[in-house]
Protein backbone atom coordinates (compact mmCIF):
# COMPACT_ATOMS: atom_id res chain seq x y z
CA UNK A 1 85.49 -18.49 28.46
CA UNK A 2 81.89 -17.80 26.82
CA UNK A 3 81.84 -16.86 23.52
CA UNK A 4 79.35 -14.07 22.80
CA UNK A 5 77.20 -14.64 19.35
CA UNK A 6 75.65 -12.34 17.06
CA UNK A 7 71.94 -12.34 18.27
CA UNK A 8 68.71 -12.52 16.11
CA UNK A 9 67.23 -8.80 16.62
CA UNK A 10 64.43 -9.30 14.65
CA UNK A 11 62.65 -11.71 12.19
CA UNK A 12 63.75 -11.08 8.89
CA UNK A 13 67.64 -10.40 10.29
CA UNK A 14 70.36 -13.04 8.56
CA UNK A 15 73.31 -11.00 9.34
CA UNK A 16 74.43 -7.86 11.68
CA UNK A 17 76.97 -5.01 11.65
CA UNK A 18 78.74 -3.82 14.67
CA UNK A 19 77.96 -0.36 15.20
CA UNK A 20 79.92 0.46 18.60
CA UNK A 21 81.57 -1.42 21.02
CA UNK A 22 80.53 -0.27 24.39
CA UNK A 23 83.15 -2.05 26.25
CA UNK A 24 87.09 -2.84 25.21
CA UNK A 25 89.10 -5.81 25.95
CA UNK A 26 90.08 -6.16 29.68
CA UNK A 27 86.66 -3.50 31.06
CA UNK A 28 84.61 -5.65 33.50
CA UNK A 29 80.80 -6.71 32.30
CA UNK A 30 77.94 -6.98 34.63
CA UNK A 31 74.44 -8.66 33.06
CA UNK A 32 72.29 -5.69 32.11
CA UNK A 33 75.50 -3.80 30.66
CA UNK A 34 75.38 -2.33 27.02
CA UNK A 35 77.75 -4.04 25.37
CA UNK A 36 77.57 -3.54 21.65
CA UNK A 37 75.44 -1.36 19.19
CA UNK A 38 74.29 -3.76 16.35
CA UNK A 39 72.52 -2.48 12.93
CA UNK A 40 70.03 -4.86 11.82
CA UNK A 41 67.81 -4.76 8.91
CA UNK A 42 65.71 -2.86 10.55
CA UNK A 43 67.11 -0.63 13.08
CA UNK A 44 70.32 0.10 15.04
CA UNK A 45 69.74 -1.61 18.38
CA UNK A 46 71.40 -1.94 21.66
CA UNK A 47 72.86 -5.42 22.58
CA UNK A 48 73.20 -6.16 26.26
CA UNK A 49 75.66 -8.78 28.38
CA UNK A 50 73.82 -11.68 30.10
CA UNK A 51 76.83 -12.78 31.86
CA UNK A 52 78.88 -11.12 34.56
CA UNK A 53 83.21 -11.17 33.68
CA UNK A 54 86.02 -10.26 32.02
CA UNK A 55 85.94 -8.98 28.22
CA UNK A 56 89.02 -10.97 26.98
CA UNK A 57 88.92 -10.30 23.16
CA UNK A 58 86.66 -8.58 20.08
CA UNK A 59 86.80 -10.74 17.41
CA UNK A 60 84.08 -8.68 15.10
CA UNK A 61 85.23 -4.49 14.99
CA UNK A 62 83.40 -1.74 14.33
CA UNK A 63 81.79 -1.49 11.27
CA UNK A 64 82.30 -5.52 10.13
CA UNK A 65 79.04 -7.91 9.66
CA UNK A 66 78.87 -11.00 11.32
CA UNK A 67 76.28 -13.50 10.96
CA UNK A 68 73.38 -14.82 13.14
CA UNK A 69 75.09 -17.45 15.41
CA UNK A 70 78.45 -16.28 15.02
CA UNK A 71 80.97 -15.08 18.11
CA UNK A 72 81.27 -11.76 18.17
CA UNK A 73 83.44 -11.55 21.01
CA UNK A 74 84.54 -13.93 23.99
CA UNK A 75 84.12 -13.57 27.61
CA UNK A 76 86.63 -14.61 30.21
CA UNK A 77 83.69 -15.69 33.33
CA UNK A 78 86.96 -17.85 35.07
CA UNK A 79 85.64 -21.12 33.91
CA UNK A 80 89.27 -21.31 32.34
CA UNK A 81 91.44 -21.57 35.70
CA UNK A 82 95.02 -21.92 33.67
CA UNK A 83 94.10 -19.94 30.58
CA UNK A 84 96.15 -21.57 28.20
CA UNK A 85 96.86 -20.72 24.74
CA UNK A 86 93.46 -21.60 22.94
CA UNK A 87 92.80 -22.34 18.94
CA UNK A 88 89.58 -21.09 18.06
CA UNK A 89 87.22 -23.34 16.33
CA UNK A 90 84.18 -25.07 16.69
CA UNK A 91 83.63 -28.51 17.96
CA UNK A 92 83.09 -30.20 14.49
CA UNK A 93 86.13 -28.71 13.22
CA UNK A 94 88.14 -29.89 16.04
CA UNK A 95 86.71 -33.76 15.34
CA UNK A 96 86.98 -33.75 11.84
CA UNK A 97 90.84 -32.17 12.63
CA UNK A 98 91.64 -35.28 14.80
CA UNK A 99 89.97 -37.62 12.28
CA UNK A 100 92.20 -36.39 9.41
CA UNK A 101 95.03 -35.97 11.31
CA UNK A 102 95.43 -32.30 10.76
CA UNK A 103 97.45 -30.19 13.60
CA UNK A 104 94.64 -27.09 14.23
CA UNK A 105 97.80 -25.10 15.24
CA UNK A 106 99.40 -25.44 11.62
CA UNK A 107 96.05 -24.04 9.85
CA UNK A 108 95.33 -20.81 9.18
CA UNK A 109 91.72 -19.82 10.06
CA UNK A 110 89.69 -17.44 7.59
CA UNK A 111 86.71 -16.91 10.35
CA UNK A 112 86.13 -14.23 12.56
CA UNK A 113 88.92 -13.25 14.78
CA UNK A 114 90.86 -16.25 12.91
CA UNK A 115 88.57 -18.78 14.16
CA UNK A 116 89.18 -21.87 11.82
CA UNK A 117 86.18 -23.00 9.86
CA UNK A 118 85.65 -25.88 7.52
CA UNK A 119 86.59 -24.42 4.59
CA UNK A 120 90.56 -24.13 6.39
CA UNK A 121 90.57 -27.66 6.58
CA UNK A 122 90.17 -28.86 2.82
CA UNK A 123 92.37 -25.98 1.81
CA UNK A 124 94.85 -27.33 4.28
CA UNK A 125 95.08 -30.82 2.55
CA UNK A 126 95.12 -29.22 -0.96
CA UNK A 127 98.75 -29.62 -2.55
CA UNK A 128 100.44 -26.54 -3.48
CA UNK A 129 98.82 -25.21 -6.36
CA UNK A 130 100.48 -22.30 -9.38
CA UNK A 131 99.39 -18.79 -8.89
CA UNK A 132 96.99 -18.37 -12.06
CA UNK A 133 98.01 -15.39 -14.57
CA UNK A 134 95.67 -12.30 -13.60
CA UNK A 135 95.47 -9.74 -16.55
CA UNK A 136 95.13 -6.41 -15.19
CA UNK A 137 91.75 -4.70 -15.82
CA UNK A 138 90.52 -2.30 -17.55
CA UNK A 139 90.61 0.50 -15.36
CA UNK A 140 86.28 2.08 -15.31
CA UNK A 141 86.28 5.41 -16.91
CA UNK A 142 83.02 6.27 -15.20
CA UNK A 143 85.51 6.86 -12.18
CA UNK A 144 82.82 4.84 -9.62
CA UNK A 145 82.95 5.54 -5.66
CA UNK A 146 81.86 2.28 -4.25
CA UNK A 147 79.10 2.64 -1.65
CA UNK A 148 79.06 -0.93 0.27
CA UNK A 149 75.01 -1.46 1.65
CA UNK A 150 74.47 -1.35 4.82
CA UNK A 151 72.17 -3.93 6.85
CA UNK A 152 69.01 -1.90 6.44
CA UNK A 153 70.11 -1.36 2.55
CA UNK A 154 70.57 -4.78 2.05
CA UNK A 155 67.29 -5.91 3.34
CA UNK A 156 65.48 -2.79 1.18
CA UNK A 157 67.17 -4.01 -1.63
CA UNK A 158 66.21 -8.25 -1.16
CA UNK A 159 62.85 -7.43 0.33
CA UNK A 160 61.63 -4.77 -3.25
CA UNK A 161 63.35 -7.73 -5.22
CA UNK A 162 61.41 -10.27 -3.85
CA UNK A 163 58.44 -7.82 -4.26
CA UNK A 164 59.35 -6.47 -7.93
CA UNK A 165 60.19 -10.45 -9.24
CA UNK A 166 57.27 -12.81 -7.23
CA UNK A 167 54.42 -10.03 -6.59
CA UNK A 168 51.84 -9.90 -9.58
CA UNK A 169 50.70 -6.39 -9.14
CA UNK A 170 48.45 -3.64 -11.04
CA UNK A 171 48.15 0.25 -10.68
CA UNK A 172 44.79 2.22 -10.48
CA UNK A 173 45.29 6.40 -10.05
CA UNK A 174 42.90 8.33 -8.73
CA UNK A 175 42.86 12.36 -7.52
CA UNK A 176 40.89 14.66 -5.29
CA UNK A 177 39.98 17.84 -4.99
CA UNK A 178 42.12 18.83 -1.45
CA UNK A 179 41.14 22.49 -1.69
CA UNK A 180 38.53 21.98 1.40
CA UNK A 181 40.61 19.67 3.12
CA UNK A 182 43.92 22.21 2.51
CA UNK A 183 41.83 24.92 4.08
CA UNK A 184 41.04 22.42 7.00
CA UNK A 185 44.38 21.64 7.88
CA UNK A 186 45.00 25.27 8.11
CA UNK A 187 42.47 25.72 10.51
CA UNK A 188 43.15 22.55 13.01
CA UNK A 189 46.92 24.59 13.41
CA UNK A 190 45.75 27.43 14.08
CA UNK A 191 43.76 25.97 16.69
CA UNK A 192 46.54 23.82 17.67
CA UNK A 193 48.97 27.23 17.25
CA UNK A 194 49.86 27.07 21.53
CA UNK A 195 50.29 23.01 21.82
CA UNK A 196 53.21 22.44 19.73
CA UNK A 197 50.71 20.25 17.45
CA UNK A 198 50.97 20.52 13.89
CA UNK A 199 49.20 18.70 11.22
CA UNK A 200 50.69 17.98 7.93
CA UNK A 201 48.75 16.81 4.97
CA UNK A 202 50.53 13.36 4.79
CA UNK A 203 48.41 12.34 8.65
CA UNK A 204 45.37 13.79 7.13
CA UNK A 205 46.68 10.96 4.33
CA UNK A 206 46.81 8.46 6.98
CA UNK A 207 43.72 9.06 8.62
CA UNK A 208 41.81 8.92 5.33
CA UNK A 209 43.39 5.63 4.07
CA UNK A 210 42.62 3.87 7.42
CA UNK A 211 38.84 4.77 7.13
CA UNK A 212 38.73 3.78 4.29
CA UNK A 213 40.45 0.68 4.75
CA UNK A 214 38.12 -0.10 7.33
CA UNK A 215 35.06 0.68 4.65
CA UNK A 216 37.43 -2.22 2.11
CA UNK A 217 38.86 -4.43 4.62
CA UNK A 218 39.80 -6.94 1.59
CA UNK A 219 42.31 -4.26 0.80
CA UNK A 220 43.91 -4.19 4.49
CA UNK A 221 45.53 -7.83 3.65
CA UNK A 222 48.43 -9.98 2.82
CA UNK A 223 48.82 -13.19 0.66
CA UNK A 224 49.59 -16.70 2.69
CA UNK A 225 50.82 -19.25 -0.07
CA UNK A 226 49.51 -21.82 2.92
CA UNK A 227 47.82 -24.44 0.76
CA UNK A 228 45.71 -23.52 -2.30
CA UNK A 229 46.77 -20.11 -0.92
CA UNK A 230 44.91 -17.75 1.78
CA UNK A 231 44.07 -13.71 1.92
CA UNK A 232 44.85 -12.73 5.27
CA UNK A 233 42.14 -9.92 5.65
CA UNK A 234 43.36 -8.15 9.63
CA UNK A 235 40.92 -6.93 11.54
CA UNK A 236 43.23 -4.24 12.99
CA UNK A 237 44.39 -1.25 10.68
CA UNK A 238 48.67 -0.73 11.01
CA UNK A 239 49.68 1.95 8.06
CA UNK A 240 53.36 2.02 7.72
CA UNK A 241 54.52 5.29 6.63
CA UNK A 242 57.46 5.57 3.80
CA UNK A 243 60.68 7.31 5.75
CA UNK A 244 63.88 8.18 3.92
CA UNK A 245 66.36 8.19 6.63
CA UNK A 246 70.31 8.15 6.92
CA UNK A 247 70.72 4.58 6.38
CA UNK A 248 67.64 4.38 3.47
CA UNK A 249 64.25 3.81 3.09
CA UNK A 250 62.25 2.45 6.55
CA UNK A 251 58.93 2.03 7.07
CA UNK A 252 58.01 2.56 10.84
CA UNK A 253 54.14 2.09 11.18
CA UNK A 254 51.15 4.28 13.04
CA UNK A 255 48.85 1.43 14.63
CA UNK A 256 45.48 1.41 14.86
CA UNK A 257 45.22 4.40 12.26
CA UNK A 258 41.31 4.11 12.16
CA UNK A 259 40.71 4.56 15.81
CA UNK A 260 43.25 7.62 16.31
CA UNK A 261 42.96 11.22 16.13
CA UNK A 262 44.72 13.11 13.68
CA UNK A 263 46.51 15.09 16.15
CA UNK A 264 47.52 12.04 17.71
CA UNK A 265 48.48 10.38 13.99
CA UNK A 266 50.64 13.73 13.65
CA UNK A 267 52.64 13.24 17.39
CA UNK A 268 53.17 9.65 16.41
CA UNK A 269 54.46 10.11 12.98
CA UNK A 270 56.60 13.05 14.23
CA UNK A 271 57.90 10.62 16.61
CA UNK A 272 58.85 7.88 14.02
CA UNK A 273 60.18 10.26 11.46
CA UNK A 274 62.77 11.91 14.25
CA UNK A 275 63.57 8.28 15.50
CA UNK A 276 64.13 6.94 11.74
CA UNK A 277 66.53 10.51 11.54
CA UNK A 278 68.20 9.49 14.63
CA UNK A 279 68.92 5.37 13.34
CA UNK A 280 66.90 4.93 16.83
CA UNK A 281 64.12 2.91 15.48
CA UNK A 282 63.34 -0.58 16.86
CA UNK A 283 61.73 -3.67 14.96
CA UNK A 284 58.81 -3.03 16.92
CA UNK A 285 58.49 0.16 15.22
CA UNK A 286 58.49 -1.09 11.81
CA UNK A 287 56.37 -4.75 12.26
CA UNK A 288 53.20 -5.72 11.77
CA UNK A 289 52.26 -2.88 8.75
CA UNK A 290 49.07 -3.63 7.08
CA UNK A 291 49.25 -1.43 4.40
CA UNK A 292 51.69 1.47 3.33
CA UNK A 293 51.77 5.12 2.25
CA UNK A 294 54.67 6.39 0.22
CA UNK A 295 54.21 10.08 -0.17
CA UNK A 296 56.64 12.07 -2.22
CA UNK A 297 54.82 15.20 -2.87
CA UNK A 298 57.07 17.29 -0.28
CA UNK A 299 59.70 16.99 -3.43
CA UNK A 300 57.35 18.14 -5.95
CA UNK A 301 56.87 14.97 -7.35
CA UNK A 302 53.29 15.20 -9.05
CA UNK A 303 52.47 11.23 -9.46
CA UNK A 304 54.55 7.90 -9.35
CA UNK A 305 53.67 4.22 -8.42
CA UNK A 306 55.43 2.61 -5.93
CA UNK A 307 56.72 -1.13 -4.90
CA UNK A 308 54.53 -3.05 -2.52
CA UNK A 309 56.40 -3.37 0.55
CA UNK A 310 55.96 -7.74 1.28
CA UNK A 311 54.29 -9.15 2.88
CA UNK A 312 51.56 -6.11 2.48
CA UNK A 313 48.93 -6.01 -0.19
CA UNK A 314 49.18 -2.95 -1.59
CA UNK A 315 50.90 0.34 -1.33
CA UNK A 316 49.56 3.74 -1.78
CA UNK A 317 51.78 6.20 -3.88
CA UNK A 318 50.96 10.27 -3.13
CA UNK A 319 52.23 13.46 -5.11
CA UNK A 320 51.88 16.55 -5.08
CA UNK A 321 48.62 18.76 -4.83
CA UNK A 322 48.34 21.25 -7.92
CA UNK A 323 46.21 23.78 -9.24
CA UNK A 324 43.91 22.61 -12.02
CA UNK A 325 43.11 25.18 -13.27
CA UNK A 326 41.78 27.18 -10.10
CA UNK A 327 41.33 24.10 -7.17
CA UNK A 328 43.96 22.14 -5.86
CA UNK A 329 44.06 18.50 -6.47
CA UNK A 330 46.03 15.13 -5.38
CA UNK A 331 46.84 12.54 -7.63
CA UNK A 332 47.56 9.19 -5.69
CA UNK A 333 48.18 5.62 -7.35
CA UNK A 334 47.80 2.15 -5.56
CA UNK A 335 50.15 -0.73 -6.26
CA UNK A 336 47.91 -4.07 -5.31
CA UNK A 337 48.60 -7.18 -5.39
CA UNK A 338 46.85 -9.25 -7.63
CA UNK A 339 46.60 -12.66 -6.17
CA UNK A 340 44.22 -11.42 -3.25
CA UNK A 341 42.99 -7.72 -4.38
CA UNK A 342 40.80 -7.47 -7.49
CA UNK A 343 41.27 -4.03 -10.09
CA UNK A 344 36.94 -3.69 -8.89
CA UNK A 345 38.01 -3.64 -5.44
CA UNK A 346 40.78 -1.25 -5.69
CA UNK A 347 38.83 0.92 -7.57
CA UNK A 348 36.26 0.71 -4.57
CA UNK A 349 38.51 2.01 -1.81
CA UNK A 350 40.23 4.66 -4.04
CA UNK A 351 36.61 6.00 -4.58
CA UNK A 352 36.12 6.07 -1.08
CA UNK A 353 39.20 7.56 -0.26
CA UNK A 354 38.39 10.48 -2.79
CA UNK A 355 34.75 10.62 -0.80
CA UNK A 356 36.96 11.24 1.96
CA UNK A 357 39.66 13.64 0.65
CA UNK A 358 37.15 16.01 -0.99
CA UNK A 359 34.66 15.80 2.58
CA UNK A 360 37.50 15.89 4.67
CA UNK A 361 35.45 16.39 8.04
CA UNK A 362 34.44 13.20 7.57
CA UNK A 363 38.46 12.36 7.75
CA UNK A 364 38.87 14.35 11.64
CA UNK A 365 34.97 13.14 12.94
């Protein structure tokens, strides 16, 4: 038998959630087969077998988190010619077991599938103890529906934690006059009007922040507590885009922003956005961000400051454009971090970007 483990599907993953089971107990697996659908942190991925056999038994279901390292299910490759009657547990359990003089067979495992685990062991040699009294409680009057987070949910929440709690940040706003660059946009899809293309004012966004990261490049950075503490200044320009999708917020990212068209900024993020819809994205999609957009003026919302998204520097907040009183303009605030970005340098690239917004042909040359 071979137990299979929950795999590590990408770098910041502790834990996984069985999506679908491809295969059920007794269906033959052949290396290369899908056999599960896991949701990570980051994305819902395919899993596939390595080994050729038998599926004997699913220990984790559908829709139950396991963690990295843990069996998931066991394989039956006819390494076990008699098949007898087998306790699960792991080695250490099964020495500490015959050093105590426990009988595995009398202990009731907690694990997954009913695999025995330490913790069975010490309860197991704990006498009998009395029931304590529970009072009933008070039952809510807000009438709650639970919602239990998901893997991606779970991640959003530790990773803006770790961001909201360790980060030292600041906010600078700054706006634009978009009119010319509104009227622009209208003109590249008209010309675009037979390829399908169409250019919204979020990859005009894009386009603009990556110049003018490449004009700040102190902004395009991340913090390294290595010794007295680094910047990490990278040479290549990765803008994560801000995605509200099924499972929450993701962040898939448009790579090398600075060199790319906007037409080809638009297909990409198109791409992303219909992936992140679908739950289709992979941790590929969503590494290696250098800095992050978070635009909410498709909802109306006229200015807000967003979370820095670790370990990025900064994050750039968009709303709305508005009349004021006769021109259109954009408001847009950028959370920095502190420890590597200076308010004088922040104020730097959102000038720039503003030089950009307001010339936009200097955004599509």
């Amino acid at each position: 038998m071979i137990d299979i483990l929950m795999p590590r599907l990408s770098d910041t993953m502790t834990e996984g959630a069985i999506s679908t089971w491809h295969k059920k107990p007794g269906d033959r697996v052949s290396p290369g087969d899908v056999l599960v659908d896991i949701e990570t942190d980051k994305a819902l991925m395919e899993y596939e077998a390595y080994e050729a056999g038998t599926l004997a038994e699913i220990l984790i279901p559908e829709g139950r988190n396991a963690p990295i390292g843990a069996p998931i299910a066991r394989l039956d490759d006819g390494s076990d010619d008699i098949r007898p009657e087998r306790i699960a547990a792991t080695p250490l359990v099964r020495r500490l077991a015959r050093e105590r003089g426990i009988d595995l067979a009398a202990v009731a495992g907690s694990g997954p599938g009913g695999r025995i685990i330490r913790a069975d062991l010490e309860t197991s040699r704990e006498p009998a103890r009395e029931k304590p009294v529970t009072v009933p409680a008070r039952p809510d009057q807000r009438e709650p529906r639970s919602v239990p987070f998901d893997p991606i949910r779970q991640a959003v929440a530790a990773r803006l934690t770790e961001s909201g709690t360790t980060v030292p940040t600041f906010t600078a706003t700054a706006s634009a006059d978009v009119e010319d660059l509104l009227a622009l946009r209208a003109q590249i899809n008209e010309a675009h009007a037979d390829t399908g293309v169409k250019v919204s004012v979020n990859d005009l966004l894009v386009r603009a922040v990556a110049l003018a990261l490449r004009a700040h490049p102190g902004v395009n950075a991340s913090y390294s507590p290595e010794g007295r503490g680094h910047t990490l200044i990278h040479r290549r320009i990765h803008v994560g885009i801000a995605v509200a999708s099924p499972a929450g917020l993701v962040v898939p990212v448009v790579r090398d922003a600075d060199r790319a068209t906007v037409t080809a900024i638009s297909t990409a993020a198109r791409d992303l956005a219909g992936r992140a819809a679908d739950r289709t994205l992979t941790a590929a999609d969503m590494s290696d961000g250098t800095f992050t957009v978070s635009n909410l003026g498709m909802y109306g919302v006229e200015h807000f400051t967003a979370i820095i998204n670790p370990p990025q520097g900064a994050i750039l907040a968009v709303g709305a454009a508005r009349p004021e009183p006769t021109r259109r303009r954009l408001r847009y605030t950028i959370t920095a971090d502190h420890r590597i970005i200076d308010g004088a340098l922040a104020a730097r690239f959102l000038a720039t970007l503003t030089g950009l917004l307001e010339h936009p042909l200097r955004v599509v040359a």
